[in-house]
Protein backbone atom coordinates (compact mmCIF):
# COMPACT_ATOMS: atom_id res chain seq x y z
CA UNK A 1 -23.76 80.57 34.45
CA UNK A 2 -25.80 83.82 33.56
CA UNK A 3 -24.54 87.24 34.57
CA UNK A 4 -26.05 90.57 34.43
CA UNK A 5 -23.75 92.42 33.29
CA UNK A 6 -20.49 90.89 31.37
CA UNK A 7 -18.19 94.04 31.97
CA UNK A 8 -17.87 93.17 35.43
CA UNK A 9 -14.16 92.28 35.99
CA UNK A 10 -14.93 90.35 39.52
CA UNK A 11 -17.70 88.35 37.62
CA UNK A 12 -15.03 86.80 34.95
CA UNK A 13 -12.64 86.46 37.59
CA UNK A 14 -14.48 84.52 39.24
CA UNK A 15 -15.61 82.76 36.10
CA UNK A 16 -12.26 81.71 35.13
CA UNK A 17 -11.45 80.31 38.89
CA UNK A 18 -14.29 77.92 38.23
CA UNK A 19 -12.70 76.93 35.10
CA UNK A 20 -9.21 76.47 36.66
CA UNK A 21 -10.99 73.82 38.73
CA UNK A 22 -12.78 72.27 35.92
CA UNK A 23 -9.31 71.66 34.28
CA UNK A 24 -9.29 74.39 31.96
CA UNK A 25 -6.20 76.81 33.01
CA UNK A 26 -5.87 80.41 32.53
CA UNK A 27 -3.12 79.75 29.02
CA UNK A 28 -5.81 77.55 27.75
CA UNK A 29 -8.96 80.32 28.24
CA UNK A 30 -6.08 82.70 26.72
CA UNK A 31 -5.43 80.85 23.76
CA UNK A 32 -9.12 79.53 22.56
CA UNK A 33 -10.38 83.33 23.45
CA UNK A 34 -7.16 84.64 21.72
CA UNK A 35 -6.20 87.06 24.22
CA UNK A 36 -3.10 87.46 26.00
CA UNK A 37 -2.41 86.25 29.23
CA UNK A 38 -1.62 89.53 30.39
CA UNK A 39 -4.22 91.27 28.91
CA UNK A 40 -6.64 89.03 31.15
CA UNK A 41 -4.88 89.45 34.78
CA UNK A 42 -5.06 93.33 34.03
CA UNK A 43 -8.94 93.14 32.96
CA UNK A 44 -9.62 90.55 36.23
CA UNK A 45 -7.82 93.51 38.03
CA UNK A 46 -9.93 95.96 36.91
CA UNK A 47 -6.46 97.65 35.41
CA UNK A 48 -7.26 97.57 31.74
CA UNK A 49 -9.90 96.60 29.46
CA UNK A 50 -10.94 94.51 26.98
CA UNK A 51 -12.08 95.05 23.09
CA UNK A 52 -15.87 93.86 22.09
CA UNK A 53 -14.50 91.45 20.01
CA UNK A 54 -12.84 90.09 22.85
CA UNK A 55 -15.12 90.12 25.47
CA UNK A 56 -17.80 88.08 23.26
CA UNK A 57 -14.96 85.62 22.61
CA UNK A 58 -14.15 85.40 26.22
CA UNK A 59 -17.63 84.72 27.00
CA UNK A 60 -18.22 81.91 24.98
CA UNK A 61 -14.99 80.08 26.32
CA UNK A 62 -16.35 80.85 29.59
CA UNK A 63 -20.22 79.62 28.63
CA UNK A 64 -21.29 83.26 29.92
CA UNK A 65 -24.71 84.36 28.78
CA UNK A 66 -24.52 88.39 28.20
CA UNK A 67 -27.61 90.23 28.57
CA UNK A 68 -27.99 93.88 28.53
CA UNK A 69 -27.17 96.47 30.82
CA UNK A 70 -30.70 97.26 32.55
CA UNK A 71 -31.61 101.02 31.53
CA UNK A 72 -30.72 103.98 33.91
CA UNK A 73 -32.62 104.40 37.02
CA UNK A 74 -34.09 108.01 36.81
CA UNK A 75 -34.53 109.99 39.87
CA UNK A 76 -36.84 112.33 38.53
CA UNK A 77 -39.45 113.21 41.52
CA UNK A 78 -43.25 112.20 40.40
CA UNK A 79 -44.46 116.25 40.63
CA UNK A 80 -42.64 119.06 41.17
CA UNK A 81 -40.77 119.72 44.39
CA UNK A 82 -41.94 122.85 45.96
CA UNK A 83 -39.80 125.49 48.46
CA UNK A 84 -41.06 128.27 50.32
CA UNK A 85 -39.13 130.61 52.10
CA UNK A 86 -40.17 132.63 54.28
CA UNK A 87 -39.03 136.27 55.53
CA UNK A 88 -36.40 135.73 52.14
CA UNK A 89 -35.98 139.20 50.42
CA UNK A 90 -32.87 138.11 48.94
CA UNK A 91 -33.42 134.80 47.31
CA UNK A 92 -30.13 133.78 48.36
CA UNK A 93 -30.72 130.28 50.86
CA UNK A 94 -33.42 128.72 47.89
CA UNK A 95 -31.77 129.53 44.99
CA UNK A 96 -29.52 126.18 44.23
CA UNK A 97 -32.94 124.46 44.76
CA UNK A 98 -34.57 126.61 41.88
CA UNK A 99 -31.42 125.70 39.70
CA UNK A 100 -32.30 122.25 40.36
CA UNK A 101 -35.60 122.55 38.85
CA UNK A 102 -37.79 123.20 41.89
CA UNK A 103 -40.66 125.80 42.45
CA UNK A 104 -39.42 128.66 44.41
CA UNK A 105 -41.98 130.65 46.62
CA UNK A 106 -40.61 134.15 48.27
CA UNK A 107 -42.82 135.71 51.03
CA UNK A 108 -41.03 138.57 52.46
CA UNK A 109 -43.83 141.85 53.60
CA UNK A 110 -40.97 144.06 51.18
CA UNK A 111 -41.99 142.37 48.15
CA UNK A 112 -45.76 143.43 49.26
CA UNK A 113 -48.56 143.21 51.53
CA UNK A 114 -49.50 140.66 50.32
CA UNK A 115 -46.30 138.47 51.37
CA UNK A 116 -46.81 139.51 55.11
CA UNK A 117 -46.16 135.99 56.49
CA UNK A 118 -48.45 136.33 59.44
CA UNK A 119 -51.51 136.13 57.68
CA UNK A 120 -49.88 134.23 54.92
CA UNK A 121 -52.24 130.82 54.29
CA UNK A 122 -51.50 127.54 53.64
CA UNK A 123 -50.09 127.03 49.97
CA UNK A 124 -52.20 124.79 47.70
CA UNK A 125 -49.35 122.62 46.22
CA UNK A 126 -47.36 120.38 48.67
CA UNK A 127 -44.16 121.92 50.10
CA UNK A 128 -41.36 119.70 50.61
CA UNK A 129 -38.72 122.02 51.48
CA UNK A 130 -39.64 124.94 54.22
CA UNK A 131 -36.83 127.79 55.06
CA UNK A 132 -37.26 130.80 57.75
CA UNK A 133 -35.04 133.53 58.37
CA UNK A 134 -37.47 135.76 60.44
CA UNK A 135 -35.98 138.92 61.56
CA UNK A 136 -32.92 139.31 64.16
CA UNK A 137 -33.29 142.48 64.92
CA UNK A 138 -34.77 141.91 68.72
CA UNK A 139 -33.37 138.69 69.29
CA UNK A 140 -29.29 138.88 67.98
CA UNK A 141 -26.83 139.25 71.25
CA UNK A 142 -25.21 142.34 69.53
CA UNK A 143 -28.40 144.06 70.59
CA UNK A 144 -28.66 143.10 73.95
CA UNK A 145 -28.56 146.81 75.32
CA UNK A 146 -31.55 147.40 73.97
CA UNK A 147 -33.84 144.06 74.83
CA UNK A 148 -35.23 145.87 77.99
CA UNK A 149 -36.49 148.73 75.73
CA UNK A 150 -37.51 147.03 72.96
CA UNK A 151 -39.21 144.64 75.83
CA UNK A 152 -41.53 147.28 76.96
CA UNK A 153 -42.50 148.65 73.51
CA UNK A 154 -43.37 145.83 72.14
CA UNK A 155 -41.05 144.80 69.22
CA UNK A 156 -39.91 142.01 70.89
CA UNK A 157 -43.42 140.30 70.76
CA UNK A 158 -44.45 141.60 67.20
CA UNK A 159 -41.39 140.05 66.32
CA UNK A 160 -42.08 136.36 68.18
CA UNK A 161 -45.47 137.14 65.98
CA UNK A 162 -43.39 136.65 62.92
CA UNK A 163 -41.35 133.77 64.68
CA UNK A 164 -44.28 132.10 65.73
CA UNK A 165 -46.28 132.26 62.16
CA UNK A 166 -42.99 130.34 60.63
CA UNK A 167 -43.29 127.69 63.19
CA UNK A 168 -47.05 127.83 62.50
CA UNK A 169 -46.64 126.80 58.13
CA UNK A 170 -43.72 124.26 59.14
CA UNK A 171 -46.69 122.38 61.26
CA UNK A 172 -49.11 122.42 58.80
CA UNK A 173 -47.27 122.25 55.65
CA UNK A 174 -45.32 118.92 56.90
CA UNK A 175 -42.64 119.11 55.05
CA UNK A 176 -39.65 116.65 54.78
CA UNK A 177 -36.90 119.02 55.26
CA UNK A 178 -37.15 122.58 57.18
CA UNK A 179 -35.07 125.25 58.81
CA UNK A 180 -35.08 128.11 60.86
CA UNK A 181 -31.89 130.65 61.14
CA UNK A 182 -31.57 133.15 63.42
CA UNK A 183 -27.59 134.78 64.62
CA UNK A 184 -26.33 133.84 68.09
CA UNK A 185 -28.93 135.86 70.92
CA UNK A 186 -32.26 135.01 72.78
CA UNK A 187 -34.71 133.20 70.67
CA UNK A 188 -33.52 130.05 71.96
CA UNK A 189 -35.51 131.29 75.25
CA UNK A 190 -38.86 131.12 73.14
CA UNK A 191 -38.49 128.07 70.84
CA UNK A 192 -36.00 125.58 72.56
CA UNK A 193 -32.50 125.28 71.61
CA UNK A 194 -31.18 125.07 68.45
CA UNK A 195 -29.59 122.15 66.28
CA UNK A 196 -26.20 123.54 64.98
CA UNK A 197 -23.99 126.86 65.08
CA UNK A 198 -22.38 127.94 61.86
CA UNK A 199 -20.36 130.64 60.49
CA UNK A 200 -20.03 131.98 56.78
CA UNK A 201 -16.71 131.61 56.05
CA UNK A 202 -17.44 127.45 57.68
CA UNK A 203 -18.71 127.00 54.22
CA UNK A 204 -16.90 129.50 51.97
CA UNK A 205 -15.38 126.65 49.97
CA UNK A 206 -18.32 125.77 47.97
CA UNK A 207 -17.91 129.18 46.14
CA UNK A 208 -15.06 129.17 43.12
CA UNK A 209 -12.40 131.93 44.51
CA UNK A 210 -13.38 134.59 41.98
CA UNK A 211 -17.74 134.32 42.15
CA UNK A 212 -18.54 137.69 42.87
CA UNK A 213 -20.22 139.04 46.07
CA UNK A 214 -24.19 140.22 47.17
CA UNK A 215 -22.42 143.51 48.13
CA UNK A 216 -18.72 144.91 47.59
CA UNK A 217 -18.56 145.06 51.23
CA UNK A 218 -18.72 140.90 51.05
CA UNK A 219 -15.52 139.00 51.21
CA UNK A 220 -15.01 136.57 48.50
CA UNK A 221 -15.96 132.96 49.24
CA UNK A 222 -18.19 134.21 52.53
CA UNK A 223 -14.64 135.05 54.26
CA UNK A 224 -15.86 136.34 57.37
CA UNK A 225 -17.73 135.62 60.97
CA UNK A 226 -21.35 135.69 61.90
CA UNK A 227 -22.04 132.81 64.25
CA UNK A 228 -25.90 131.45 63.17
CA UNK A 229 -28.07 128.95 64.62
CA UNK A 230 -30.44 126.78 62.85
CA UNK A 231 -33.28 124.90 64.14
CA UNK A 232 -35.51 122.44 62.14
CA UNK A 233 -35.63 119.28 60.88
CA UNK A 234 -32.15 118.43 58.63
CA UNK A 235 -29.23 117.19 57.54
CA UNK A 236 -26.09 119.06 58.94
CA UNK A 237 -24.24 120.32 55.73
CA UNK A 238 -20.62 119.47 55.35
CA UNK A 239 -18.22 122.58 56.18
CA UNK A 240 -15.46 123.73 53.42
CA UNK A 241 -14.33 126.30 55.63
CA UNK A 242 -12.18 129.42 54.77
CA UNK A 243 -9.71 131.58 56.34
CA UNK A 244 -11.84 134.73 57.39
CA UNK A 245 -10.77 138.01 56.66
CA UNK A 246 -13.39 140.02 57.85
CA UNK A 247 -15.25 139.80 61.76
CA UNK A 248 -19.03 140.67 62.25
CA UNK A 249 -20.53 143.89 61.21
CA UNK A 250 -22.05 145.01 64.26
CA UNK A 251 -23.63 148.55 62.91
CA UNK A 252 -27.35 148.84 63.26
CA UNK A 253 -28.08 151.42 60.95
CA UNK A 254 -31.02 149.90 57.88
CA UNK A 255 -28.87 149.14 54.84
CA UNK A 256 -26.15 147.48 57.29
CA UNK A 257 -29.50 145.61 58.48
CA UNK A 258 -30.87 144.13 55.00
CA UNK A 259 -26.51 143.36 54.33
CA UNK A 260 -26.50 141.41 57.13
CA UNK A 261 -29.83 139.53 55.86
CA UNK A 262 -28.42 137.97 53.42
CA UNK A 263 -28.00 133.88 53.81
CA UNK A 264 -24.49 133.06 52.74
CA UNK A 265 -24.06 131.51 49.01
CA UNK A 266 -21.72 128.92 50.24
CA UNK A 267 -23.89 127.86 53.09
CA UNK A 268 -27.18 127.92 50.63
CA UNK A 269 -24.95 125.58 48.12
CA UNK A 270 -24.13 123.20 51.51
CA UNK A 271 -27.27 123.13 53.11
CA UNK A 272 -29.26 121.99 49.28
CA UNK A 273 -26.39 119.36 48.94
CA UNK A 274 -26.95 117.85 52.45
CA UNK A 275 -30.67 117.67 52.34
CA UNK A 276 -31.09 116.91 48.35
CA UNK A 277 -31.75 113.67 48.38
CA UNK A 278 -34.47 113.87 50.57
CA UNK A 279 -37.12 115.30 48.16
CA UNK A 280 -35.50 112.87 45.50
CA UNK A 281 -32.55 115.25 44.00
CA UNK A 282 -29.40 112.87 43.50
CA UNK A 283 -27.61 114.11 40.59
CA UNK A 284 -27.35 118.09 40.37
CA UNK A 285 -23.54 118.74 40.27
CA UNK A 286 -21.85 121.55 41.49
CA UNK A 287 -19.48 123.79 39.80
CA UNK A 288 -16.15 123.62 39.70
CA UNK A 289 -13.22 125.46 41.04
CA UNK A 290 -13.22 128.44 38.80
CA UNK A 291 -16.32 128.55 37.21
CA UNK A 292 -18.96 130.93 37.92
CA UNK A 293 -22.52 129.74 39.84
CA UNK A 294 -25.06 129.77 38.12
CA UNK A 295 -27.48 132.03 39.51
């Protein structure tokens, strides 16, 4: 009989019930391999172990051939995994995928000109993961009052311009996991409807209780409501909500604006760990209760 591995518990189990029916019994396997009774039925029980010394002897009683454990599988991808987020001026929704060793790309107009992502061409390298938050501002249901206005000035199509040149890279980048966010309003009359709602505080428990906010207006652990949809291609992250203490902010003054921007740690953290293992990431851990992120 040849096993792979000899530390398998269920594989000398079962080797010593084929000795039992040879004739040999368990005292007798005990007594040639000197190892207690006892000792054994915890091992084949997978409730204690055995010493080196041991195991070989047990093995030769049991005419077991031990070979080597075969050597790690490594999950390192082949080249390097590649995000681009789009409309991002805070960072926030790539960053656990840049702790994992991924290229980050940012194109936002306010880090430059350059970044404008309408005339934004095709990256060079392969992107694997693609995230859009294009603006809310003419879309979100807490501006409906003004859609009729903003209608007839033309914001509303400059900013399906924007919408539309997202849509435009996911189709010709390909990539194997993508996402658009966008809060709760009208969009879904332009692009379809959407694949999942979510609030902050749905995923607040991914963030240790004392990890420190984007702004001091921020409840700890994304405590609060702003009902999102997402659209794309994706695996639904697992919610960890939180009690929120804190309801929309509904102000529409600039800095209020860019605060309200900002993709929610805890849902950044969920969303990596749902869709990981689709570029090839199995193994990045996350921190535990306590300890600060690190980014």
């Amino acid at each position: 009989m040849t096993t792979q591995r000899i530390g398998f518990s269920e594989q000398i189990r079962q080797a010593v019930d084929l000795a039992k029916k040879s004739g040999l019994s368990q005292k007798k396997i005990c007594e040639k391999a000197g190892i207690d009774q006892a000792t054994l039925s915890r091992f084949m029980a997978v409730k204690g172990g055995l010493m080196p010394d041991k195991l070989d002897a047990l093995a030769d009683v049991l005419r077991l051939c031990v070979k080597p454990a075969p050597p790690p599988v490594s999950y390192k991808p082949r080249r390097e995994i590649h995000v681009l987020s789009l409309c991002d001026l805070s960072g926030n929704w790539p960053k656990p995928w840049g702790k994992a060793g991924c290229k980050v790309t940012l194109v936002d107009i306010k880090h430059g000109k350059e970044n404008d992502v309408v005339r934004y061409q095709l990256p060079k390298d392969p992107v694997d993961v693609l995230l859009c938050a294009p603006p809310c501002t003419d879309f979100a249901v807490t501006g409906s009052r003004y859609w009729t206005e903003k209608d007839s000035k033309g914001h509303t199509r400059e900013s399906l311009t924007i919408v539309y040149a997202c849509l435009r890279l996911v189709m010709m980048c390909k990539p194997k996991v993508w996402a658009l966010e966008n809060p709760v309003g009208r969009l879904p009359r332009y692009i379809g409807p959407h694949q999942m709602t979510f609030n902050p505080c749905d995923f607040g428990g991914y963030l240790p209780k004392y990890q420190k906010t984007d702004h001091p207006c921020i409840p700890r652990m994304d405590a609060y409501r702003k009902k999102t949809c997402l659209w794309g291609d994706f695996e639904k992250p697992a919610k960890k909500p939180v009690r929120p203490v804190k309801g929309s902010w509904i102000n529409d003054n600039t800095a209020d604006k860019e605060i309200r921007s900002i993709t929610p740690m805890g849902f950044a953290i969920a969303f990596f760990e749902a869709n990981k293992h689709r570029v090839g990431i199995f193994d990045y851990p996350l921190p535990s209760d306590g300890e600060e992120l690190p980014f």
